[in-house]
N, C-alpha and C. Protein backbone atom coordinates (compact mmCIF):
# COMPACT_ATOMS: atom_id res chain seq x y z
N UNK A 1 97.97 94.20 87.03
CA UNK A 1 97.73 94.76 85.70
C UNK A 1 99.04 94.68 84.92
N UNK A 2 98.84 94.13 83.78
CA UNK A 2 100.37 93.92 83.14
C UNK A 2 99.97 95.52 82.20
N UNK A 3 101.47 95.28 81.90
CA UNK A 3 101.72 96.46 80.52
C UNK A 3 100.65 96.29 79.21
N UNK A 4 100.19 95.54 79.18
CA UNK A 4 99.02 95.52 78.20
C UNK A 4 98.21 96.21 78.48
N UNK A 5 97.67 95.88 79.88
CA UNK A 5 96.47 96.44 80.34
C UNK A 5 96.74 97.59 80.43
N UNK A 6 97.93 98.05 81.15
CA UNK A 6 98.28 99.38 81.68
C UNK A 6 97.68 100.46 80.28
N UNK A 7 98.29 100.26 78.90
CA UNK A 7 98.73 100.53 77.68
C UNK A 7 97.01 101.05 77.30
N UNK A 8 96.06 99.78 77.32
CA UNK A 8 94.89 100.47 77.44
C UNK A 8 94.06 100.99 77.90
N UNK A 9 93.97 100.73 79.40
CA UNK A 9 93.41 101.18 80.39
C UNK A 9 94.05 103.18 80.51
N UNK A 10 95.27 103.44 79.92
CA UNK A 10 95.43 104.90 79.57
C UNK A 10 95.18 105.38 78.77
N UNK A 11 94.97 104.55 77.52
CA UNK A 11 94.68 105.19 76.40
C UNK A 11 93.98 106.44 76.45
N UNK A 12 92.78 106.39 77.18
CA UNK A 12 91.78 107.18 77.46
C UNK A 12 92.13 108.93 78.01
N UNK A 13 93.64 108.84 77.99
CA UNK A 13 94.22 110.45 78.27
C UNK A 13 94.27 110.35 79.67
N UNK A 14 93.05 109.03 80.70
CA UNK A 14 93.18 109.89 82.09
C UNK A 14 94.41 109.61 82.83
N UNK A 15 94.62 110.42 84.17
CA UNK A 15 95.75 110.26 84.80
C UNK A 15 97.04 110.84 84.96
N UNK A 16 97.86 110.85 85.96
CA UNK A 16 98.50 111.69 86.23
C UNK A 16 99.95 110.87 85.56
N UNK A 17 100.64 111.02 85.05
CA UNK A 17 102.20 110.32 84.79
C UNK A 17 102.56 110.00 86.13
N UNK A 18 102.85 108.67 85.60
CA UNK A 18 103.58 107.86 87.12
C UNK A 18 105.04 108.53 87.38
N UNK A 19 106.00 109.28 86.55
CA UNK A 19 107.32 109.73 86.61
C UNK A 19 106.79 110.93 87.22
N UNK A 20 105.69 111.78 86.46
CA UNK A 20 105.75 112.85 87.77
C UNK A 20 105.24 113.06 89.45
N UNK A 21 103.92 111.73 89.10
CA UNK A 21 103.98 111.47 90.67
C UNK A 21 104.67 110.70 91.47
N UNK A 22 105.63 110.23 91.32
CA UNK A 22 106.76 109.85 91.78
C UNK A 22 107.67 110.97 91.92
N UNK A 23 108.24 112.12 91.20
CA UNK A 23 109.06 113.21 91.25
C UNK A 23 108.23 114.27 92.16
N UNK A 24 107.14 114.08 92.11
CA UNK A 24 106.20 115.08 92.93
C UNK A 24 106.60 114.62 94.95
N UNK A 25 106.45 113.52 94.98
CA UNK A 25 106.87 112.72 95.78
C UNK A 25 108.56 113.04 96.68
N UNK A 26 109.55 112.69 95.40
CA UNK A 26 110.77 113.50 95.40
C UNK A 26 111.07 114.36 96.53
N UNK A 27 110.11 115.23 95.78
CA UNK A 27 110.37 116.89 96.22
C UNK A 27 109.34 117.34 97.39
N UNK A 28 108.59 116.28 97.99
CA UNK A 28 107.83 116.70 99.23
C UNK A 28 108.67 115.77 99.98
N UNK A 29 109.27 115.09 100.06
CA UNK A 29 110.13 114.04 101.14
C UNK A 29 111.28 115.31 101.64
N UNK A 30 111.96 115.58 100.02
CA UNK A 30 112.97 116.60 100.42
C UNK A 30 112.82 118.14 101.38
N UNK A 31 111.20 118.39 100.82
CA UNK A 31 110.56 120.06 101.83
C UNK A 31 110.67 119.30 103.26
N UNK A 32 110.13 118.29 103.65
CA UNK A 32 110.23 117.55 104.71
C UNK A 32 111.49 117.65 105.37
N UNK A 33 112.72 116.69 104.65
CA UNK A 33 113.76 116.87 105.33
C UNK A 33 114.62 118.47 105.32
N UNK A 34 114.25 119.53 104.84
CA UNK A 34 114.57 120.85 104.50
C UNK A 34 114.16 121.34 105.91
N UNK A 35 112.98 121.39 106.37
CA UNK A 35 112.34 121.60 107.46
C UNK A 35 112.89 121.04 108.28
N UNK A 36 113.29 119.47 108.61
CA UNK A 36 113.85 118.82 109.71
C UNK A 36 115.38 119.75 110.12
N UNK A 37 115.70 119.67 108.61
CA UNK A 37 117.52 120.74 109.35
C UNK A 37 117.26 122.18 109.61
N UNK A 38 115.63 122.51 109.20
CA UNK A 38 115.63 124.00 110.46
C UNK A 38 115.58 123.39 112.00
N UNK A 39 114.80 122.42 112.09
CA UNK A 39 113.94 122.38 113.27
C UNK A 39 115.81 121.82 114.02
N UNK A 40 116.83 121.70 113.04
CA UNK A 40 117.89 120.60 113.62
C UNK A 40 118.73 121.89 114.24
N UNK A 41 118.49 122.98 113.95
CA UNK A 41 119.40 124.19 113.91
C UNK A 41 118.73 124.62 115.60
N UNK A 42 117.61 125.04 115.76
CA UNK A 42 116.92 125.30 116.72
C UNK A 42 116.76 124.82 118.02
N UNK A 43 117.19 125.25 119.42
CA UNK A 43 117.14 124.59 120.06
C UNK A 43 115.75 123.90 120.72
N UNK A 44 115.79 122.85 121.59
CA UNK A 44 114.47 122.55 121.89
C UNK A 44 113.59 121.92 120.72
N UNK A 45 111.91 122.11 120.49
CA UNK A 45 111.26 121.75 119.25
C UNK A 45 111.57 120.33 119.31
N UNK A 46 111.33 119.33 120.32
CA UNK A 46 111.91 117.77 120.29
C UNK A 46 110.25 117.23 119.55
N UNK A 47 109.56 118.19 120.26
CA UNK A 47 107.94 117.73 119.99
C UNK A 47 107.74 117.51 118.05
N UNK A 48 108.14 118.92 118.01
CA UNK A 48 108.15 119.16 116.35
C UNK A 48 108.67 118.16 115.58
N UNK A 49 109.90 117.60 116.12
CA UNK A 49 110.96 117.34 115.14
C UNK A 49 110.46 115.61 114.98
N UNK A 50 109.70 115.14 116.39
CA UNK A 50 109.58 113.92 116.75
C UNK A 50 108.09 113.79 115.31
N UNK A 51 107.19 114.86 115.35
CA UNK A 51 106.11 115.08 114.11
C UNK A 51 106.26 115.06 112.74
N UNK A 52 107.58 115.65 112.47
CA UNK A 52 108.09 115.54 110.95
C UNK A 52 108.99 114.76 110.95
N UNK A 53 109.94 113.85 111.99
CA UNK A 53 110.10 112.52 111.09
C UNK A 53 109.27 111.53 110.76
N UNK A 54 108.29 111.35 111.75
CA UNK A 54 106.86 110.39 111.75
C UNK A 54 106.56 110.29 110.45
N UNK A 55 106.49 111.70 109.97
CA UNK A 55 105.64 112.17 108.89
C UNK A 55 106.70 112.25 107.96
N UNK A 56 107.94 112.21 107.86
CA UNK A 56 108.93 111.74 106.84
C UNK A 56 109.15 109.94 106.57
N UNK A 57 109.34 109.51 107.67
CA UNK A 57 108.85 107.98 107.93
C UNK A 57 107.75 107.45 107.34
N UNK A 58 106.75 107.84 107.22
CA UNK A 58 105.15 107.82 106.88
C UNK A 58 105.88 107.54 105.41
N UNK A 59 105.65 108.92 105.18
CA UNK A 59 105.77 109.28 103.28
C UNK A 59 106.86 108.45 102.58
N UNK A 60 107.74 107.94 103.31
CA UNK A 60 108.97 107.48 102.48
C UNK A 60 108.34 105.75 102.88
N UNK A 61 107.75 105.31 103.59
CA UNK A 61 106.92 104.38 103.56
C UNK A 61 106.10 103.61 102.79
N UNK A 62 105.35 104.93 102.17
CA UNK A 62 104.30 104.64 101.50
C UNK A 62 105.02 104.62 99.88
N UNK A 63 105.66 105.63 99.92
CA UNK A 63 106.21 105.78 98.76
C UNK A 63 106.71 104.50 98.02
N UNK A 64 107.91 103.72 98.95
CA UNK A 64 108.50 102.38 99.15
C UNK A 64 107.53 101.52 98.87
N UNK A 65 106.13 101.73 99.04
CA UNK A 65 105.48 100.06 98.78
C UNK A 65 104.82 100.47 97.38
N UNK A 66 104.75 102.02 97.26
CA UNK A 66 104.22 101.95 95.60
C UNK A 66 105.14 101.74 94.61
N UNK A 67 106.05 101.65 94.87
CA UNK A 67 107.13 101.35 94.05
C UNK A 67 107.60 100.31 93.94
N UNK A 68 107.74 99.29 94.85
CA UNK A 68 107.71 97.73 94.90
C UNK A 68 106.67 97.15 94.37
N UNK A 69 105.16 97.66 94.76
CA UNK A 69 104.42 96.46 94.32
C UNK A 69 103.76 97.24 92.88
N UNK A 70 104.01 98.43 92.46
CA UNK A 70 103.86 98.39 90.97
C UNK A 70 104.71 98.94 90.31
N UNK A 71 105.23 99.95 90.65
CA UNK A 71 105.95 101.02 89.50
C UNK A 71 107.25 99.99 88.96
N UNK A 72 108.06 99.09 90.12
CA UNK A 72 109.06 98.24 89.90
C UNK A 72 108.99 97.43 89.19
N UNK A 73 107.50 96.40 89.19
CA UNK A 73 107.73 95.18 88.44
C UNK A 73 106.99 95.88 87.16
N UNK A 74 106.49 97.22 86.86
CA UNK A 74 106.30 97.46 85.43
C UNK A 74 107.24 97.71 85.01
N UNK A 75 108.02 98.66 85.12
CA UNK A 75 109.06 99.34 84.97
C UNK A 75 110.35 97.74 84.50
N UNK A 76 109.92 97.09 85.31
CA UNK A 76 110.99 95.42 84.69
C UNK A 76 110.66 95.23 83.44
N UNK A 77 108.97 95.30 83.55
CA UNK A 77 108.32 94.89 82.23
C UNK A 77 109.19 95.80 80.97
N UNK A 78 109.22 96.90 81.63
CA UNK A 78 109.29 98.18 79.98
C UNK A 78 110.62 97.94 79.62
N UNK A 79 111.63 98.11 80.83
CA UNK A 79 113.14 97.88 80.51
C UNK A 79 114.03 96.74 81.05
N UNK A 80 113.07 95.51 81.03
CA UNK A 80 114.17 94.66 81.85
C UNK A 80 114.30 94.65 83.24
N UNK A 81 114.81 93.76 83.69
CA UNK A 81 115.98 93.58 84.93
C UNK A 81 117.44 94.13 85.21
N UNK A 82 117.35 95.06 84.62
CA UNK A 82 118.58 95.94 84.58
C UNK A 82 119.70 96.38 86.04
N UNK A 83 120.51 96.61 86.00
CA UNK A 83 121.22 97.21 86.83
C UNK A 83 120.63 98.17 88.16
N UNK A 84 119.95 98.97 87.48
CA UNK A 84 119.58 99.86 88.10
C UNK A 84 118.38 99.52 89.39
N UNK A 85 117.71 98.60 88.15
CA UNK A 85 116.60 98.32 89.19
C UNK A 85 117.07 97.46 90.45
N UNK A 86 118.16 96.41 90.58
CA UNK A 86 118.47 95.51 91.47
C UNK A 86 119.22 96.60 92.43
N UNK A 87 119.83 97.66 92.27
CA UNK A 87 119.91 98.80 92.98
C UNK A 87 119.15 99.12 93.79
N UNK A 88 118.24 99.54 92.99
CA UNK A 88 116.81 100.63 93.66
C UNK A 88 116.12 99.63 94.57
N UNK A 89 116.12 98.22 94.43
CA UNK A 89 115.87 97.18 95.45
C UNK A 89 116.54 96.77 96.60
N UNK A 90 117.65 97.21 96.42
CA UNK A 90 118.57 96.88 97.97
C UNK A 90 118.68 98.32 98.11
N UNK A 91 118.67 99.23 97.68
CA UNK A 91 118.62 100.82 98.51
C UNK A 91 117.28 100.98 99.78
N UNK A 92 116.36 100.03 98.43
CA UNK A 92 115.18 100.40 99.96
C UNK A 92 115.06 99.18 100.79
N UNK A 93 115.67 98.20 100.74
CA UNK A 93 115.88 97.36 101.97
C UNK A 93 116.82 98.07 102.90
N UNK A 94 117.86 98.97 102.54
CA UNK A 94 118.69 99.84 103.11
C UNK A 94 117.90 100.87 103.81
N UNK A 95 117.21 101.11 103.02
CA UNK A 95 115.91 102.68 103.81
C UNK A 95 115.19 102.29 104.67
N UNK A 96 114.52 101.29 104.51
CA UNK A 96 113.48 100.42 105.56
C UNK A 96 114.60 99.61 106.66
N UNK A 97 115.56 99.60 106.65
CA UNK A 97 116.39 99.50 107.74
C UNK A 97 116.64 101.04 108.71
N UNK A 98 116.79 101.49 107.80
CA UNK A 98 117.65 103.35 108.00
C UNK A 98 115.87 103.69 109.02
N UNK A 99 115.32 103.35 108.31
CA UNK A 99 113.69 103.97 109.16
C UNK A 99 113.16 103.24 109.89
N UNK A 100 113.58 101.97 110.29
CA UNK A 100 112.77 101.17 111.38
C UNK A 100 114.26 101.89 112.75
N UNK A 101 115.50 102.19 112.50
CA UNK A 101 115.93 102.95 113.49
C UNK A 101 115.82 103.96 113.94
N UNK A 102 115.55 104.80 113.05
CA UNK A 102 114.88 106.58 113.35
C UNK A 102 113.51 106.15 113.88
N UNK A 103 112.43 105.12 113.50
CA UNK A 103 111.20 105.35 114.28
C UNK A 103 111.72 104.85 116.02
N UNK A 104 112.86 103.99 116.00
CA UNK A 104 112.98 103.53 117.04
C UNK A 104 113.45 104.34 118.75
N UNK A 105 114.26 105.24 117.48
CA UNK A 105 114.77 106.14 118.70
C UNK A 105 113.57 107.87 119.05
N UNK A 106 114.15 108.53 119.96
CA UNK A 106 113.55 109.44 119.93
C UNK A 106 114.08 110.81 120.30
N UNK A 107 113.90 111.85 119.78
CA UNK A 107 114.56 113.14 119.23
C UNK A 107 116.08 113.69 120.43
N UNK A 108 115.40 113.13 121.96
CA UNK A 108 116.73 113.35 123.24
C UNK A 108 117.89 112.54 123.15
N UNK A 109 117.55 111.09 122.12
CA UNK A 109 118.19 110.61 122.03
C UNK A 109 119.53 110.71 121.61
N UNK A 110 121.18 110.03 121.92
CA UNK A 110 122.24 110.57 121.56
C UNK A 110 121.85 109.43 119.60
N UNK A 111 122.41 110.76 118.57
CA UNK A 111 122.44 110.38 117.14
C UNK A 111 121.17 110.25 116.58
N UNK A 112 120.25 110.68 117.20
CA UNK A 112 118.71 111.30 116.73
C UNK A 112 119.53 111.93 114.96
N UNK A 113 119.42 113.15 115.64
CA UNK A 113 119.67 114.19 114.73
C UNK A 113 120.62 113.29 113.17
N UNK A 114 121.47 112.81 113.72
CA UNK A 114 122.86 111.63 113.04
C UNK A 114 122.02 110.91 112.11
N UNK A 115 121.09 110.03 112.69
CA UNK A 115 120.40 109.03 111.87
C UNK A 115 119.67 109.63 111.18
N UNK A 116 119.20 110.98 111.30
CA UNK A 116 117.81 111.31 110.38
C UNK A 116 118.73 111.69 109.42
N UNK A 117 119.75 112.26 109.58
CA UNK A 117 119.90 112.86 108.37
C UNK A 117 120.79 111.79 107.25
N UNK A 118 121.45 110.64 108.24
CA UNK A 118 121.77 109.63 107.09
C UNK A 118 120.76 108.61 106.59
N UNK A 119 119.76 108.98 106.84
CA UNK A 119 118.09 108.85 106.21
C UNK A 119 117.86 109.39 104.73
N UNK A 120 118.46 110.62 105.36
CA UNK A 120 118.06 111.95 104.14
C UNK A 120 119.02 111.28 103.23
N UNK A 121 120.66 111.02 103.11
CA UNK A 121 122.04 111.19 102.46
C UNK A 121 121.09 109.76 101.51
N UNK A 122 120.74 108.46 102.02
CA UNK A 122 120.66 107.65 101.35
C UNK A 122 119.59 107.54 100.49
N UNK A 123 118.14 108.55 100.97
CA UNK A 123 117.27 109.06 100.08
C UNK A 123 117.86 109.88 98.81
N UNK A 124 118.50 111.06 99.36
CA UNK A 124 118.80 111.67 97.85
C UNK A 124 119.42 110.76 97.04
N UNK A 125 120.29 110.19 97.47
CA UNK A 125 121.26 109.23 96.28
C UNK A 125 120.24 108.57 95.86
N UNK A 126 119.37 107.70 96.40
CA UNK A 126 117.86 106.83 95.38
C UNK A 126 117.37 107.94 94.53
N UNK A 127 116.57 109.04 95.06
CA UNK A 127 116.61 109.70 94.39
C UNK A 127 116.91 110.03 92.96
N UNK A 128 118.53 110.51 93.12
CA UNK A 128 119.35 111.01 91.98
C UNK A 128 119.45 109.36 91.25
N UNK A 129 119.37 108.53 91.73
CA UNK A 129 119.40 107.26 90.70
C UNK A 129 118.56 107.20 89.81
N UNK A 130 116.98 107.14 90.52
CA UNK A 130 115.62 106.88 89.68
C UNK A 130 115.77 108.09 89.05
N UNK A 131 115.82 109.34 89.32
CA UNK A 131 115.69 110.26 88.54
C UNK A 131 116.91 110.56 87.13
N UNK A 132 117.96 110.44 87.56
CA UNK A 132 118.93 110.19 86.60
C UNK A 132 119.06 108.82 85.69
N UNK A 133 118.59 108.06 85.87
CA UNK A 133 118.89 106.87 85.42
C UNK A 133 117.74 106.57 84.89
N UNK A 134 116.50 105.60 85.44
CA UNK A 134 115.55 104.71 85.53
C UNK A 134 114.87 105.33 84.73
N UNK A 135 114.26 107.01 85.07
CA UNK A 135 113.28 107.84 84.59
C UNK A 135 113.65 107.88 83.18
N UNK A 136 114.81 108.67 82.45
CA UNK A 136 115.18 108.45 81.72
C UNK A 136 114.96 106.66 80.18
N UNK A 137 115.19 105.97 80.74
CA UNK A 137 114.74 104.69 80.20
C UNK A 137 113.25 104.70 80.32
N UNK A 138 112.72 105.01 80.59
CA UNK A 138 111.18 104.51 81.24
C UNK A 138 110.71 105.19 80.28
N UNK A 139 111.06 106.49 80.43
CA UNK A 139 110.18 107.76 79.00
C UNK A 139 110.66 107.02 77.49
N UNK A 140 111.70 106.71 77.45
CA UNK A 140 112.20 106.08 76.55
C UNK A 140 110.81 104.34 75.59
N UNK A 141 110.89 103.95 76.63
CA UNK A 141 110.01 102.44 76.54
C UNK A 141 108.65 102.96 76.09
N UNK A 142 108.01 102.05 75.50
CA UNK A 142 106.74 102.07 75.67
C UNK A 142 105.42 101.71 76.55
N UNK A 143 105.93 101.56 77.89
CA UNK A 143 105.24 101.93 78.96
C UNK A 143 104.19 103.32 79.40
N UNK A 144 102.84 103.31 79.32
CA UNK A 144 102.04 103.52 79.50
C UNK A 144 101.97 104.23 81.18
N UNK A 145 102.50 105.50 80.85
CA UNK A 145 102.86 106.22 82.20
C UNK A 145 101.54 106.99 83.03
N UNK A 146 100.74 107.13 82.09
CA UNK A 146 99.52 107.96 82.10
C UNK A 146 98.82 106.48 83.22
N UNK A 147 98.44 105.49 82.61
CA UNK A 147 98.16 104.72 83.37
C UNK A 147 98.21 104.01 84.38
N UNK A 148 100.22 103.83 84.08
CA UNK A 148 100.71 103.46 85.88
C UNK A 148 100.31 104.60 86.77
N UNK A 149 100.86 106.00 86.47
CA UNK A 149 100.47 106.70 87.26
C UNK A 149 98.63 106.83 87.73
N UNK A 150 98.26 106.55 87.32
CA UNK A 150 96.50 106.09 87.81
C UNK A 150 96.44 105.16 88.61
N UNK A 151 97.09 104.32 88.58
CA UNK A 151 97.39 102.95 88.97
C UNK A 151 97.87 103.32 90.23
N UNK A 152 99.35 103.89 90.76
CA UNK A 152 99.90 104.30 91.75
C UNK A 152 99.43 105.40 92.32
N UNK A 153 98.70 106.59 91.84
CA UNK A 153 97.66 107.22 92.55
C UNK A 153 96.91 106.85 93.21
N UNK A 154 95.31 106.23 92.98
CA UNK A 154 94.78 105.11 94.09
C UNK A 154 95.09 104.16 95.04
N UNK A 155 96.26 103.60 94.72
CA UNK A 155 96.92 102.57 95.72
C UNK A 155 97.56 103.82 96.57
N UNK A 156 98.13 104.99 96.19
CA UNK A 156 98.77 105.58 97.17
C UNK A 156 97.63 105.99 98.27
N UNK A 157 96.32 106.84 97.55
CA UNK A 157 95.48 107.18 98.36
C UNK A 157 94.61 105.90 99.48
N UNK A 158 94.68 104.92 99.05
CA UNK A 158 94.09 103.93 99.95
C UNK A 158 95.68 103.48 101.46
N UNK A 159 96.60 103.53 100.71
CA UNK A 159 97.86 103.81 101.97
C UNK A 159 97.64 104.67 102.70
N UNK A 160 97.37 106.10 101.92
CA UNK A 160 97.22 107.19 102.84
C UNK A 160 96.02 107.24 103.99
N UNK A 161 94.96 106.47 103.56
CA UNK A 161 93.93 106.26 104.04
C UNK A 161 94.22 105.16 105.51
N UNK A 162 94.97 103.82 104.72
CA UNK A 162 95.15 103.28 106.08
C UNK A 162 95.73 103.54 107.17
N UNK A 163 96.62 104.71 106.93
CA UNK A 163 97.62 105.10 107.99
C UNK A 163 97.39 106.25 108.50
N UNK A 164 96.56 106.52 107.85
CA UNK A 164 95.27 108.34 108.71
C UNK A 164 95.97 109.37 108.14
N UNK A 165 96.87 109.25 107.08
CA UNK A 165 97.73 110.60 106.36
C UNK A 165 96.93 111.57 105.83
N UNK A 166 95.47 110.84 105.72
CA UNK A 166 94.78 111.84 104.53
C UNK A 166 94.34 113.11 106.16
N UNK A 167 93.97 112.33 107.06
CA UNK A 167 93.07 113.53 107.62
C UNK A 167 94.38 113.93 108.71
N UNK A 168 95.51 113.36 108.98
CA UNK A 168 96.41 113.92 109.57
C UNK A 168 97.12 115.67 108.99
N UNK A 169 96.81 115.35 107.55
CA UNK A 169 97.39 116.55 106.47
C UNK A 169 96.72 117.55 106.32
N UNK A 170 95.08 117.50 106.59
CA UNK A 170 94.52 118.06 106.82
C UNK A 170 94.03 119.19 108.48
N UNK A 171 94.58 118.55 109.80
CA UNK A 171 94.77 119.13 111.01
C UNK A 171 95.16 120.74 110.54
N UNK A 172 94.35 121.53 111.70
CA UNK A 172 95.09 123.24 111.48
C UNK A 172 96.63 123.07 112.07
N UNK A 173 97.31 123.52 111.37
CA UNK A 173 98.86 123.55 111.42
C UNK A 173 98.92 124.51 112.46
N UNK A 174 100.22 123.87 113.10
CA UNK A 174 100.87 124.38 114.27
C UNK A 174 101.50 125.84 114.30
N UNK A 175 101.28 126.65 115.02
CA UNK A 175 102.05 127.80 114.89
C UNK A 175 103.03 128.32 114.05
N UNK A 176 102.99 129.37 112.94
CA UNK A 176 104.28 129.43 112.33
C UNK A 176 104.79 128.06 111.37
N UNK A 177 103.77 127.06 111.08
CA UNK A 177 103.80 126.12 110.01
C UNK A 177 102.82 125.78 109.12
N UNK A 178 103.35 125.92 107.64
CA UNK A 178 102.09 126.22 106.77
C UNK A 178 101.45 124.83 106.94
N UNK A 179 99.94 124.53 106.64
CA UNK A 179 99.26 123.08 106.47
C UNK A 179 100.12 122.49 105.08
N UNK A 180 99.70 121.29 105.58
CA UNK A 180 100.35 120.33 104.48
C UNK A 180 98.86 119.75 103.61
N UNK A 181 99.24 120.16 102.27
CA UNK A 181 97.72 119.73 101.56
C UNK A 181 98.02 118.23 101.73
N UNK A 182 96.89 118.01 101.41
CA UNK A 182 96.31 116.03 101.14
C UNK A 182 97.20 115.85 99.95
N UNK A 183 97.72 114.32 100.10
CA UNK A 183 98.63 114.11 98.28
C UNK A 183 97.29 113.15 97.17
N UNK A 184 96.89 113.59 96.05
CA UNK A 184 96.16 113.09 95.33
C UNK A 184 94.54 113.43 95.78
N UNK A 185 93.70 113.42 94.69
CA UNK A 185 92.52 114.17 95.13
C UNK A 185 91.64 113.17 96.31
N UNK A 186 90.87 113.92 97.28
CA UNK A 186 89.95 113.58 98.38
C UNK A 186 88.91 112.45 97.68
N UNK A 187 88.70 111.23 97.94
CA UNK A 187 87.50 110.38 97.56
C UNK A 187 85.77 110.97 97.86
């Protein structure tokens, strides 16, 4: 869907802004890794900790391909080939490196703990980029946010779908851990 389409296909009011479901995103990766440096404080909990990187791995996964295969090449469309974006493209060849080693190892492992959290260090900095930088320009453009974000909603929920996130999020939560709602509404 190019920016044309995007432009009318929102017209219509529906949809969630692609900047806030992306920032929504943000800030559940980060409750994630918030949780990992309790579970990092605590002794034992290898079971736990081995569940919420999976499930940090997962989300920063999924996140990574909605952003490559649309939010990125619109986002070229609205502002160019800019700086920022050739950034935000080798950060997550950097992340998808950083996470094919954390899935590799496992929580007894020596630098478990080490790698997850220089997981986390190179997330926030993407992060604080797109959000400081990119977001900024994007509200700016005339890009049709109402619509990408429609756009990257469904593609997220059909990810979530292939990788069993929707009914994994749904399981009764483990002792002393609140459930994690479903991300985007149930089909």
């Amino acid at each position: 869907m190019n920016q044309k389409q995007r432009h009318a296909a929102g017209s219509a009011g529906r949809g969630q802004d692609a900047i806030v479901l992306l920032t929504r995103d943000h800030e559940r990766v980060k409750e994630l890794f918030d949780e990992f440096e309790m579970l990092e404080a605590e002794e034992g909990g290898e079971d736990d900790k081995l569940d919420l990187v999976q499930r940090i791995c997962m989300e920063l996964t999924i996140h990574t391909q909605l952003e490559e295969e649309i939010f990125y090449p619109a986002a070229i469309d609205a502002i160019g080939q800019l700086d920022i974006m050739d950034e935000a493209l080798v950060e997550h060849g950097k992340a998808k490196e950083q996470i094919d080693q954390v899935v590799s190892m496992a929580p007894e492992d020596d630098y478990f703990d080490a790698e997850v959290n220089v997981l986390r260090d190179m997330v926030e900095h993407h992060v604080q980029e797109e959000e400081g930088k990119m977001f900024p320009k994007l509200k700016k453009s005339s890009i049709d946010l109402a619509a990408l974000g429609e756009e990257l909603n469904l593609r997220k929920q059909e990810l979530q779908m292939d990788m069993g996130m929707v009914e994994a999020s749904m399981r009764k939560p483990q002792a002393g851990r609140k459930p994690m709602p479903p991300q985007g509404p149930m089909p």
